[in-house]
Protein backbone atom coordinates (compact mmCIF):
# COMPACT_ATOMS: atom_id res chain seq x y z
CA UNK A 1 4.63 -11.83 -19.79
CA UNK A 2 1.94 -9.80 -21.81
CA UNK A 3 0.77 -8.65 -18.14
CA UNK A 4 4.36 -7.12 -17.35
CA UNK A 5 4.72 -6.09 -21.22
CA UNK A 6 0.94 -4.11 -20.64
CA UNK A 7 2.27 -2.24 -17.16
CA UNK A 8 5.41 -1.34 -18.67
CA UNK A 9 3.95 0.31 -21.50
CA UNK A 10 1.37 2.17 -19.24
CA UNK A 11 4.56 3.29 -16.87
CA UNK A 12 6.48 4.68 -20.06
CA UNK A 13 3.66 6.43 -21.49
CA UNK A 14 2.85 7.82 -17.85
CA UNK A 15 6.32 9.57 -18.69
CA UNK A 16 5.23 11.75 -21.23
CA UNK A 17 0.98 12.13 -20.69
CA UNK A 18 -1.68 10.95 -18.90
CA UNK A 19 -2.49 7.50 -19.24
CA UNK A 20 -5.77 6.75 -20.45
CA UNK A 21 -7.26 4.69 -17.36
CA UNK A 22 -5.19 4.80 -13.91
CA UNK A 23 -3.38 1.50 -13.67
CA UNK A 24 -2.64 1.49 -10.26
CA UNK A 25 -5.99 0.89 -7.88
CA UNK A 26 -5.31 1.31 -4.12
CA UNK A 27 -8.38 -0.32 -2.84
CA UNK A 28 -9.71 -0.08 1.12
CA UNK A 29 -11.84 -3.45 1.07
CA UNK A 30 -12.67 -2.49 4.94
CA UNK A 31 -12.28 -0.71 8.11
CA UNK A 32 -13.13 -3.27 9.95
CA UNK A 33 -9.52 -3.62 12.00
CA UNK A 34 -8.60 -5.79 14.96
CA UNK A 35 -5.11 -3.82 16.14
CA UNK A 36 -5.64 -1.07 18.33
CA UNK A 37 -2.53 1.14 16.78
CA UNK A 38 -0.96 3.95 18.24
CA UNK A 39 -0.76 5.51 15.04
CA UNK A 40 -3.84 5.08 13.45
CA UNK A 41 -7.46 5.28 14.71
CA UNK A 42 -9.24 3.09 11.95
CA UNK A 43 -10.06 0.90 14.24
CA UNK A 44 -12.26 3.02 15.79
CA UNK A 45 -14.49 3.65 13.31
CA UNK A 46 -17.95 1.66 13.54
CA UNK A 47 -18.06 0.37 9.90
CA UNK A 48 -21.07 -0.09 8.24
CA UNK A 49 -22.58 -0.62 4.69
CA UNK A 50 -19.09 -1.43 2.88
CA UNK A 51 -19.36 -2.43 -0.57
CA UNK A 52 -21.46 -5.77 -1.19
CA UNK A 53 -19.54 -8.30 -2.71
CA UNK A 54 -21.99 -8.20 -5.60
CA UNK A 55 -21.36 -3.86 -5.89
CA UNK A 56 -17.54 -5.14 -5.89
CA UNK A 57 -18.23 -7.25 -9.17
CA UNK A 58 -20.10 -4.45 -10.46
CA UNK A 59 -17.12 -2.20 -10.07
CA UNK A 60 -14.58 -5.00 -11.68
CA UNK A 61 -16.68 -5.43 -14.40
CA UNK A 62 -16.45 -2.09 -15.73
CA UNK A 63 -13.49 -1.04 -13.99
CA UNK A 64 -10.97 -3.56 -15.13
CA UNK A 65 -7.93 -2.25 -16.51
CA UNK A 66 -5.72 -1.88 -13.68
CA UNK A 67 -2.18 -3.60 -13.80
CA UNK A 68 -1.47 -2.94 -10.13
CA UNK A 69 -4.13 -3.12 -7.08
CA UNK A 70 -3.23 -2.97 -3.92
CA UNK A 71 -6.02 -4.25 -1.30
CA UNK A 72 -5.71 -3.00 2.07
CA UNK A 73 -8.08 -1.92 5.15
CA UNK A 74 -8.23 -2.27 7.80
CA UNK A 75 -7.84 -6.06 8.49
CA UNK A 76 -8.48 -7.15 4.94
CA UNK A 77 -8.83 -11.00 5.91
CA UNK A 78 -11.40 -9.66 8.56
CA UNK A 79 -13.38 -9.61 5.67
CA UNK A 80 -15.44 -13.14 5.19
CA UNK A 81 -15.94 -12.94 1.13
CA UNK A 82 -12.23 -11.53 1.07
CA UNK A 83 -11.07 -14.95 -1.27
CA UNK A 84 -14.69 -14.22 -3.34
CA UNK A 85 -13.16 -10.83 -4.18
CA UNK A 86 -9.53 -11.72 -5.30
CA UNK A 87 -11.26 -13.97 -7.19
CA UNK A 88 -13.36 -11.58 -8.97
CA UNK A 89 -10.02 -9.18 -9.40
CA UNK A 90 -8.06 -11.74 -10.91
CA UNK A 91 -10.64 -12.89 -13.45
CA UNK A 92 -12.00 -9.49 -14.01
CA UNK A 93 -8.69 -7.29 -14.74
CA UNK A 94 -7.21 -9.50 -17.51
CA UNK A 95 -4.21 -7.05 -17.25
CA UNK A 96 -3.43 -7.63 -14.04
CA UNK A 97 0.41 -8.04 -13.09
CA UNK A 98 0.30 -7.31 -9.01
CA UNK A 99 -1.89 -7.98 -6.85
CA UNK A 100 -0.76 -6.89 -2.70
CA UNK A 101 -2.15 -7.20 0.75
CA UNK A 102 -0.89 -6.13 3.87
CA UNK A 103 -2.11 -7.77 6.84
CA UNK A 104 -1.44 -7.33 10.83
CA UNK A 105 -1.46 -11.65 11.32
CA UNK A 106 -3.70 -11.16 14.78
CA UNK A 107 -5.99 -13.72 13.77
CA UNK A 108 -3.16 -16.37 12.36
CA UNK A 109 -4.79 -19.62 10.99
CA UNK A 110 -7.71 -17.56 8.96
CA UNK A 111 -5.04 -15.02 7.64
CA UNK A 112 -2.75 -18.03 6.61
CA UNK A 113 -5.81 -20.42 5.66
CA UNK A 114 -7.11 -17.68 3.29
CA UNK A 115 -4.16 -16.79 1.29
CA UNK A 116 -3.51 -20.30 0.67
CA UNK A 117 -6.90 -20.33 -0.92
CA UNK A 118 -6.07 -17.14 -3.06
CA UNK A 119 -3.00 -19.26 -4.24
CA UNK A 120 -4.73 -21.57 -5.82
CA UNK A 121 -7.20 -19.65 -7.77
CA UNK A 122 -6.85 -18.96 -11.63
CA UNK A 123 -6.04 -17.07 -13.65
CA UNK A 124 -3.06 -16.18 -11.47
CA UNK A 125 -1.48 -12.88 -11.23
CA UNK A 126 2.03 -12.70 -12.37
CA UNK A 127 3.04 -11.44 -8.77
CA UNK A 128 0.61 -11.95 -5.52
CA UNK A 129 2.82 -10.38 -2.47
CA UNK A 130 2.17 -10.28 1.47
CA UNK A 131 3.35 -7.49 3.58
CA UNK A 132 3.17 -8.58 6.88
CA UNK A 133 3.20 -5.85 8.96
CA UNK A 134 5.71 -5.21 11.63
CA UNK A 135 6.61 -1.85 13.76
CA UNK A 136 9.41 -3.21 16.21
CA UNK A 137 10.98 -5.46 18.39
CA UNK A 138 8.43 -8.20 20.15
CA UNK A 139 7.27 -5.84 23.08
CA UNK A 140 7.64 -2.39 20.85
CA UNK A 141 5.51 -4.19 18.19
CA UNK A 142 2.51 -5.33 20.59
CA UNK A 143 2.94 -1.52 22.57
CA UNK A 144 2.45 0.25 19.11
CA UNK A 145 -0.10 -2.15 17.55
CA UNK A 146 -2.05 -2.50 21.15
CA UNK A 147 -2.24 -6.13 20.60
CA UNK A 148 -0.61 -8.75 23.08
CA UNK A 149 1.62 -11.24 21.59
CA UNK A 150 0.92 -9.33 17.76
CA UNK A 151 4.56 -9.67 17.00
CA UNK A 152 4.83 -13.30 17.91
CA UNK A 153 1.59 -13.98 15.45
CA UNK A 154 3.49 -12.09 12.63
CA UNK A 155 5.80 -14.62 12.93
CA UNK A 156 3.65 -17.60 13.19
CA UNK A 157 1.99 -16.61 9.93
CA UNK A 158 5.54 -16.36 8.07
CA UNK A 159 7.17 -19.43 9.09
CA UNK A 160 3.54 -20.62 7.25
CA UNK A 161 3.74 -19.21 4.43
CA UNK A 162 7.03 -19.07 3.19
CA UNK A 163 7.04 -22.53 2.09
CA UNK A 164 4.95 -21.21 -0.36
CA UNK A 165 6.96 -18.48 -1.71
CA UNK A 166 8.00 -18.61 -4.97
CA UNK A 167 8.85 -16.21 -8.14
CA UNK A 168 5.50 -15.06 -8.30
CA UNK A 169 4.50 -15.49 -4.35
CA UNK A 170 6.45 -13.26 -2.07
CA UNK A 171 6.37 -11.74 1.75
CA UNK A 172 8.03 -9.09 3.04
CA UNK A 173 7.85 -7.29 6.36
CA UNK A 174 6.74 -3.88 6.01
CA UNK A 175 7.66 -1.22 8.40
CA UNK A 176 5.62 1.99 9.19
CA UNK A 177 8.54 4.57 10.37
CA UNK A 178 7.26 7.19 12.64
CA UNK A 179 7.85 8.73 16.43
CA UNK A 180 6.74 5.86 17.58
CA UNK A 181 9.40 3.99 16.31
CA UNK A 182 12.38 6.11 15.36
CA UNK A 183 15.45 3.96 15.75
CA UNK A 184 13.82 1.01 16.18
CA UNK A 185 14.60 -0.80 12.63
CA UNK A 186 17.54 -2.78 13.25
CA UNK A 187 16.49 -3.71 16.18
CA UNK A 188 13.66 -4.99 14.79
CA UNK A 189 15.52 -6.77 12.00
CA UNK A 190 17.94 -8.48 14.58
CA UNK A 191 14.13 -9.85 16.08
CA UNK A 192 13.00 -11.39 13.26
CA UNK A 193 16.60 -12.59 12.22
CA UNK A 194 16.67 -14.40 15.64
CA UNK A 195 13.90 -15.90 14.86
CA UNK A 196 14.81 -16.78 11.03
CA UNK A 197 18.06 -16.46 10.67
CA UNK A 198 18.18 -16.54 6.90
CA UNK A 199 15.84 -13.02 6.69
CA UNK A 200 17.50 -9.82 5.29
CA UNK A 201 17.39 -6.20 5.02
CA UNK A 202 15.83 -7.37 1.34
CA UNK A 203 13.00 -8.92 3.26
CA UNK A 204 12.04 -6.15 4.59
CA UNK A 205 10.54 -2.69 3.20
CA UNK A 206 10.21 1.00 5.23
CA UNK A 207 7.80 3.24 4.54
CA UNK A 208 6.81 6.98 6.45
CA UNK A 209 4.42 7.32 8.95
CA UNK A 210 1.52 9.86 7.50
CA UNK A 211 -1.52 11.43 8.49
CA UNK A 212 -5.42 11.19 7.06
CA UNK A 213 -8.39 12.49 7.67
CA UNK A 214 -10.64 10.10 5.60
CA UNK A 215 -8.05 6.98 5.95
CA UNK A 216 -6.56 6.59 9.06
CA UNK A 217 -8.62 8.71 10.84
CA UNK A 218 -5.42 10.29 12.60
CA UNK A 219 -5.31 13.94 10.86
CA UNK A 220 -5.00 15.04 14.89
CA UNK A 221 -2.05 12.88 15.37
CA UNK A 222 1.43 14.29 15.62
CA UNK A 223 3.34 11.36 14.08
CA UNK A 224 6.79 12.45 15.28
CA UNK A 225 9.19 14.04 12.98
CA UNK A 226 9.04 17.52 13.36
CA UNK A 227 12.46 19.03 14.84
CA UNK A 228 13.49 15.43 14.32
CA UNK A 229 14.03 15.01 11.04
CA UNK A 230 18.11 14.63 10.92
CA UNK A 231 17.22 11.61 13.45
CA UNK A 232 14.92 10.51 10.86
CA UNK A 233 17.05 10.67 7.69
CA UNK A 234 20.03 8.58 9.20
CA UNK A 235 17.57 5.88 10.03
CA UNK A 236 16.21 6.08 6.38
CA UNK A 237 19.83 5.83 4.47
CA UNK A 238 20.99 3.14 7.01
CA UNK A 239 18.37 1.21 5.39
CA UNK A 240 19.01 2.35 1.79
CA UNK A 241 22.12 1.49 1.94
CA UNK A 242 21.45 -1.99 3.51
CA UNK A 243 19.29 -2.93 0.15
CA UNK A 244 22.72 -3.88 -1.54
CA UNK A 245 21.01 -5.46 -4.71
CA UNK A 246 19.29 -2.27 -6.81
CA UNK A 247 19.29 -4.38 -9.82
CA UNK A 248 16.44 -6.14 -8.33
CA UNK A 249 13.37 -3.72 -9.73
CA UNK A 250 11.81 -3.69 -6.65
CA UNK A 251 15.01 -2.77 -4.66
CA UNK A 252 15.65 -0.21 -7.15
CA UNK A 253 12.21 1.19 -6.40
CA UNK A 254 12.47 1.37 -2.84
CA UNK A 255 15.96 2.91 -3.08
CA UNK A 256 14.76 5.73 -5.19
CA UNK A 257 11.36 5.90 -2.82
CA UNK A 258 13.84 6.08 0.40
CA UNK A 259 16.37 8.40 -1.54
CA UNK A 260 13.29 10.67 -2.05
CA UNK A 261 11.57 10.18 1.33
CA UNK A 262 14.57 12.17 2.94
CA UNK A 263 13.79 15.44 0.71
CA UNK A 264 10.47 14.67 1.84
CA UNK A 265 11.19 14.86 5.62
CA UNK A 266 13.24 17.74 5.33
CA UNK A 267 10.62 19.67 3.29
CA UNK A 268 7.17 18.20 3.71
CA UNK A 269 6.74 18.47 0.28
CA UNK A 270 6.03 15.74 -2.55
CA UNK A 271 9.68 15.78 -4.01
CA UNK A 272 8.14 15.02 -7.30
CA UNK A 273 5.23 15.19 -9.73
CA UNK A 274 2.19 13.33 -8.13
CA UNK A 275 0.56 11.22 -10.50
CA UNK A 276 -2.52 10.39 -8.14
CA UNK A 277 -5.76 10.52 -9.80
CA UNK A 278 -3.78 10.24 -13.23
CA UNK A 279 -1.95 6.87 -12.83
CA UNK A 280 -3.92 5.61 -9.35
CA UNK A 281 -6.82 6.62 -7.10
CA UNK A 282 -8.26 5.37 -4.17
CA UNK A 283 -11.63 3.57 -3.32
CA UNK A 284 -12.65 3.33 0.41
CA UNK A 285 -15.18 0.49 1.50
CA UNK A 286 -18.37 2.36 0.78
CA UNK A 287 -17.52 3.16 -2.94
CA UNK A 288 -16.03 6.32 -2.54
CA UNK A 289 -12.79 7.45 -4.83
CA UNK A 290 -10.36 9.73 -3.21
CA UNK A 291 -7.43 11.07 -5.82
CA UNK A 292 -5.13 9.29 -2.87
CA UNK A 293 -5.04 7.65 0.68
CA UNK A 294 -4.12 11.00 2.11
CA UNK A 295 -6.31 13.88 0.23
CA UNK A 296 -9.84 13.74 1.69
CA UNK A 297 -11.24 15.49 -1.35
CA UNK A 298 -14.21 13.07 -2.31
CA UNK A 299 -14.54 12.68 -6.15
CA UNK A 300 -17.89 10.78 -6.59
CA UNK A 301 -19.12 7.48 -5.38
CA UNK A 302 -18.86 4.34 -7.93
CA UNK A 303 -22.64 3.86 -7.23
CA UNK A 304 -23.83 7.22 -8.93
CA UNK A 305 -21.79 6.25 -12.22
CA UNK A 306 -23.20 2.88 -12.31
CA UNK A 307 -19.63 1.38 -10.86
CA UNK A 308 -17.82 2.96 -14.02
CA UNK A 309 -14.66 4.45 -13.15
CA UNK A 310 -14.11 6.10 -15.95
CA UNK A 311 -17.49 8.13 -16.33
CA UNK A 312 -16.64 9.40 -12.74
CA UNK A 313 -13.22 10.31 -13.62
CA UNK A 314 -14.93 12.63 -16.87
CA UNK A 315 -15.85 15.30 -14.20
CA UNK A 316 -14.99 18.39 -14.57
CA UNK A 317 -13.68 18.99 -11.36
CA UNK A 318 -11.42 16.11 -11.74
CA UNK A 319 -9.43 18.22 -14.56
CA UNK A 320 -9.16 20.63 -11.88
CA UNK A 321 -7.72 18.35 -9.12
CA UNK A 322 -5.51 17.22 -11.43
CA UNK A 323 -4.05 20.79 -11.57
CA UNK A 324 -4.00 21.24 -8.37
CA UNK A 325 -2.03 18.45 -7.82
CA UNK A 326 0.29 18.90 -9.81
CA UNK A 327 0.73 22.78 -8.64
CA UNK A 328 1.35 20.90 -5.38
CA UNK A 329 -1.55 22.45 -3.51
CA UNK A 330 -2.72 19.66 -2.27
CA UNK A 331 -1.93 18.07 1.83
CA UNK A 332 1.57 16.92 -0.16
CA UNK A 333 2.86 13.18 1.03
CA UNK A 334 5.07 10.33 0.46
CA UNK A 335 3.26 6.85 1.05
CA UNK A 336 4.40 3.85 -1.22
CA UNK A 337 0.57 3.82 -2.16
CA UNK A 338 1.32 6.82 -4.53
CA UNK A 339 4.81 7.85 -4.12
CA UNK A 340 5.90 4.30 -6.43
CA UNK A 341 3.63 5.26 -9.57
CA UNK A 342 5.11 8.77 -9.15
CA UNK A 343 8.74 7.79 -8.82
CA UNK A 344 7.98 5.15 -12.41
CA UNK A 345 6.53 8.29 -13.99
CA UNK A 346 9.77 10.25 -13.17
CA UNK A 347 12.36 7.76 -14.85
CA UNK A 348 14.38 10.24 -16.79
CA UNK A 349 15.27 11.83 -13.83
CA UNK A 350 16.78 8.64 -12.26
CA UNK A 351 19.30 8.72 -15.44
């Protein structure tokens, strides 16, 4: 409770000014990535040199009030010390209220075998939550991911784990909606409800397909929506409107993400104030901090401000990226990574 009382007051004051330390931490652990995607090229790059586990406790150590952290890669359970490191998040950031990770299931047992383990560490975060990651139907999903028999793992790992679930434990399905896979969705539902019939559109969250230079390594990719995006926008709202219960925080969130993302399509620009590198930033696997998954304009590295976020975040320039964010000069997005901080800053629009 003092963990959800500690966000909320960091989301309210995010309202009105900038909050004092960001309290959202999107953190690449790796690049290390067994799927071969279609719409990403991460797994092409030969990763070396990622953060230590020991430069990773450095970091925590100093950099420890975040509420939210989101760990993704990559293949984050690709990662042998990856149970080490929640560990050292959960009993570094005493604030802590979410902790997520997204993972592609290829390698099944490990994936399954290691979240178990994070389940039983303590302290526990108030919410832990698994996006499993699916793009379409059984042969759509293995085409776009380049893995044989990808979606058929997906599902192995959450028949596992959902006898686990709980309040604070959850899965969902996340789906990445791009050319790739433009009206693919229900389809994809009606797989995974075939499989489990008591799944739901509530399982289930869609985000948009984007492009980065110094994340997914696909800034040449054309992901699909331009003189598409009517096409696009019905496939959106068919969804929105299939997330019947907005009462449910996180449903509310996505409805006002997905309500937002079709402005976005049309336009290409953020439909709202940014609050990346205010709220959240990014750190890649080398100790790098981006002001978002999507910007490549490098900050600093943690290791030249002895793994202090804060004393890197005193620069200068950062005031000035801060501007220029907010004068939306920046490459302009809408990922879930920063669009959700920027929708919680925004709640007196909502009204």
């Amino acid at each position: 409770m003092k963990n959800q009382f500690f966000l909320t007051k960091q989301i309210l004051v995010s309202n009105f000014r900038r909050v004092s330390f960001p309290y959202k931490l999107n953190f690449c652990l790796t690049y290390k990535c067994n799927s071969k995607c279609l719409s990403c090229d991460i797994w092409k790059i030969k990763s070396v040199n990622e953060l230590r586990t020991d430069e990773i406790r450095k970091f925590f150590k100093y950099s420890n009030k975040f509420s939210w952290i989101d760990v993704t890669g990559g293949e984050v359970f690709l990662r042998k010390d990856i149970v080490e490191i929640a560990d050292i998040i959960l009993q570094s950031c005493k604030d802590l209220y979410h902790l997520h990770i997204p993972t592609n299931s290829i390698v099944t047992q490990l994936t399954v075998d290691k979240i178990k383990e994070i389940l039983k560490l303590s302290p526990k975060p108030n919410k832990f939550t698994i996006t499993l990651s699916i793009d379409g139907p059984p042969e759509h999903h293995d085409h776009i991911r380049g893995v044989d028999n990808n979606f058929s793992s997906v599902m192995k790992a959450f028949n596992e784990l959902r006898k686990y679930e709980n309040k604070n434990f959850k899965i969902f399905f996340g789906f990445t909606l791009s050319g790739l896979n433009s009206g693919k969705f229900n389809e994809t539902v009606s797989a995974v409800k075939k499989e489990f019939p008591e799944v739901h559109y509530e399982d289930f969250h869609m985000n948009i397909a984007h492009t980065s230079g110094h994340y997914y390594n696909n800034s040449n990719f054309e992901i699909g929506m331009k003189d598409k995006e009517d096409k696009f926008i019905k496939e959106v709202e068919e969804f929105r409107l299939r997330k019947k219960n907005i009462l449910n925080p996180i449903n509310n969130l996505e409805n006002k993400y997905l309500t937002l993302a079709k402005e976005y399509i049309k336009s290409g620009i953020t439909p709202i104030d940014c609050k990346s590198l205010s709220s959240s930033v990014f750190l890649d696997p080398y100790g790098n901090v981006f002001p978002c998954s999507i910007w490549d304009k490098k900050i600093g590295n943690i290791k030249d401000f002895e793994y202090d976020l804060i004393k890197l975040l005193e620069q200068q320039k950062v005031h000035e990226l801060r501007q220029t964010i907010s004068e939306k000069k920046c490459p302009n997005c809408w990922t879930p990574c920063e669009a959700y901080q920027s929708i919680l800053a925004s709640l007196f629009r909502f009204k």
